[in-house]
Protein backbone atom coordinates (compact mmCIF):
# COMPACT_ATOMS: atom_id res chain seq x y z
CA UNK A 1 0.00 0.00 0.00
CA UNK A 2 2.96 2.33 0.58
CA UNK A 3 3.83 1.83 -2.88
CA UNK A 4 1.09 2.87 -3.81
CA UNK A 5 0.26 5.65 -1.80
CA UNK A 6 3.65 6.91 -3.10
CA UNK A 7 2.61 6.48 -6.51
CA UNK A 8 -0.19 8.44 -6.53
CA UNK A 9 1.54 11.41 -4.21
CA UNK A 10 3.93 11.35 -7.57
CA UNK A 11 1.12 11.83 -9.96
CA UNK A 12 -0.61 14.69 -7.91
CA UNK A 13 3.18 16.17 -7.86
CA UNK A 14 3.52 16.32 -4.34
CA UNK A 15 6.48 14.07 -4.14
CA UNK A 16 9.38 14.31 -6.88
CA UNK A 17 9.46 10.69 -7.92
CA UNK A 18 7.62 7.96 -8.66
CA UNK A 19 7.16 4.67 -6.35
CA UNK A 20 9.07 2.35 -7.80
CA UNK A 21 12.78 4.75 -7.77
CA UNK A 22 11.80 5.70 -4.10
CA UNK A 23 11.50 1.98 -3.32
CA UNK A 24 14.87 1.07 -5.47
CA UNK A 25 16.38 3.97 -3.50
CA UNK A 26 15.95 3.06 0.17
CA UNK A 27 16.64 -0.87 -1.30
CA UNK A 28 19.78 0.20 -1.97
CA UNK A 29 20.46 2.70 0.62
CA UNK A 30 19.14 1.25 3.90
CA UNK A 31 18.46 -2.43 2.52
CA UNK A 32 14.43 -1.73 3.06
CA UNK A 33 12.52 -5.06 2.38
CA UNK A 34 8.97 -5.53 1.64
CA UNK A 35 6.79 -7.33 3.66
CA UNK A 36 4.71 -9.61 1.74
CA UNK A 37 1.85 -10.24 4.33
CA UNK A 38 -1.50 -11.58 3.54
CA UNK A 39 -3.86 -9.35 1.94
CA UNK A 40 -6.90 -10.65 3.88
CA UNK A 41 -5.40 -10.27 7.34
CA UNK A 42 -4.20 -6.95 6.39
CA UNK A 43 -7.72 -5.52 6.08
CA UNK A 44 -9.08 -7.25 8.93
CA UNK A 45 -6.60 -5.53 10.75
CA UNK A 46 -7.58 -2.16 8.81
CA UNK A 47 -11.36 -2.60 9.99
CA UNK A 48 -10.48 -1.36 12.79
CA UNK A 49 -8.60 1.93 12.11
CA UNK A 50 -11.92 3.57 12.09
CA UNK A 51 -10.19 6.76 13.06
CA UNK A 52 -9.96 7.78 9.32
CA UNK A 53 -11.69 7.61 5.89
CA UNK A 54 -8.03 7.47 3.69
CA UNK A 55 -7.53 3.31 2.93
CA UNK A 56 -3.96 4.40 2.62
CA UNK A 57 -3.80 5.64 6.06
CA UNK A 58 -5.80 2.77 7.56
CA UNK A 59 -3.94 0.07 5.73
CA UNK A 60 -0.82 1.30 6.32
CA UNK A 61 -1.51 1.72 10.00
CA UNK A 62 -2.76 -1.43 10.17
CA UNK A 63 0.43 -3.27 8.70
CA UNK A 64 2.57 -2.12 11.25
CA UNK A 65 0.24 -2.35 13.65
CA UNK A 66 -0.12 -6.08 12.65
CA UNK A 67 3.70 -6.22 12.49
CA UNK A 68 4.17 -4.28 15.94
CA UNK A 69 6.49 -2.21 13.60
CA UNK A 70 7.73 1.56 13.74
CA UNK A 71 6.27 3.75 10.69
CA UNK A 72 7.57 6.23 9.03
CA UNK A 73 5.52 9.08 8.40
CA UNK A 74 5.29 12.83 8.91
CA UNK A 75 1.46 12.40 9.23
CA UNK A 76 0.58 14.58 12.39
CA UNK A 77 -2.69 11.88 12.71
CA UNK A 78 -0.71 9.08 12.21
CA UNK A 79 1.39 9.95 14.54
CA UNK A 80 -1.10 10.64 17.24
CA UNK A 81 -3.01 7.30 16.51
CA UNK A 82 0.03 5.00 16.26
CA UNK A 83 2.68 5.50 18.80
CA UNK A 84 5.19 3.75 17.04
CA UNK A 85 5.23 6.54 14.35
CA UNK A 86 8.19 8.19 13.87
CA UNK A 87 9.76 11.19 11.89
């Protein structure tokens, strides 16, 4: 979903790349590697992030929530709903 979040933010210009160099980037850079959960679990997991009404957000909580992972993101929401957020 972050891939795709990304993509999109690219094609409304407000990030300066597209998914897939961001993603080769941070591969390279910091070794990032995709988690390849199950899609199913995911969104039961994302039923639950009622907080918002962006699937991004609430599937993208959700996975880290579901991973009991730190996310990145400068979302001020985010960050006050998940408190493993971090910028």
């Amino acid at each position: 979903m972050v891939i795709m979040e990304l993509e999109y933010l690219f094609e409304i210009q407000k990030v300066k790349d597209n998914a897939k160099n961001v993603i080769d980037y941070l591969t390279e850079k910091i070794n990032l590697q995709l988690d390849e959960c199950g899609f199913t679990e995911l969104i039961e997991y994302a039923l639950h992030e009622t907080w918002t009404r962006d699937p991004f957000d609430r599937i993208i909580v959700a996975h880290a929530k579901m991973r009991n992972a730190s996310l990145v993101s400068a979302d001020r929401e985010i960050k006050k709903r998940y408190k493993k957020a971090i910028w």
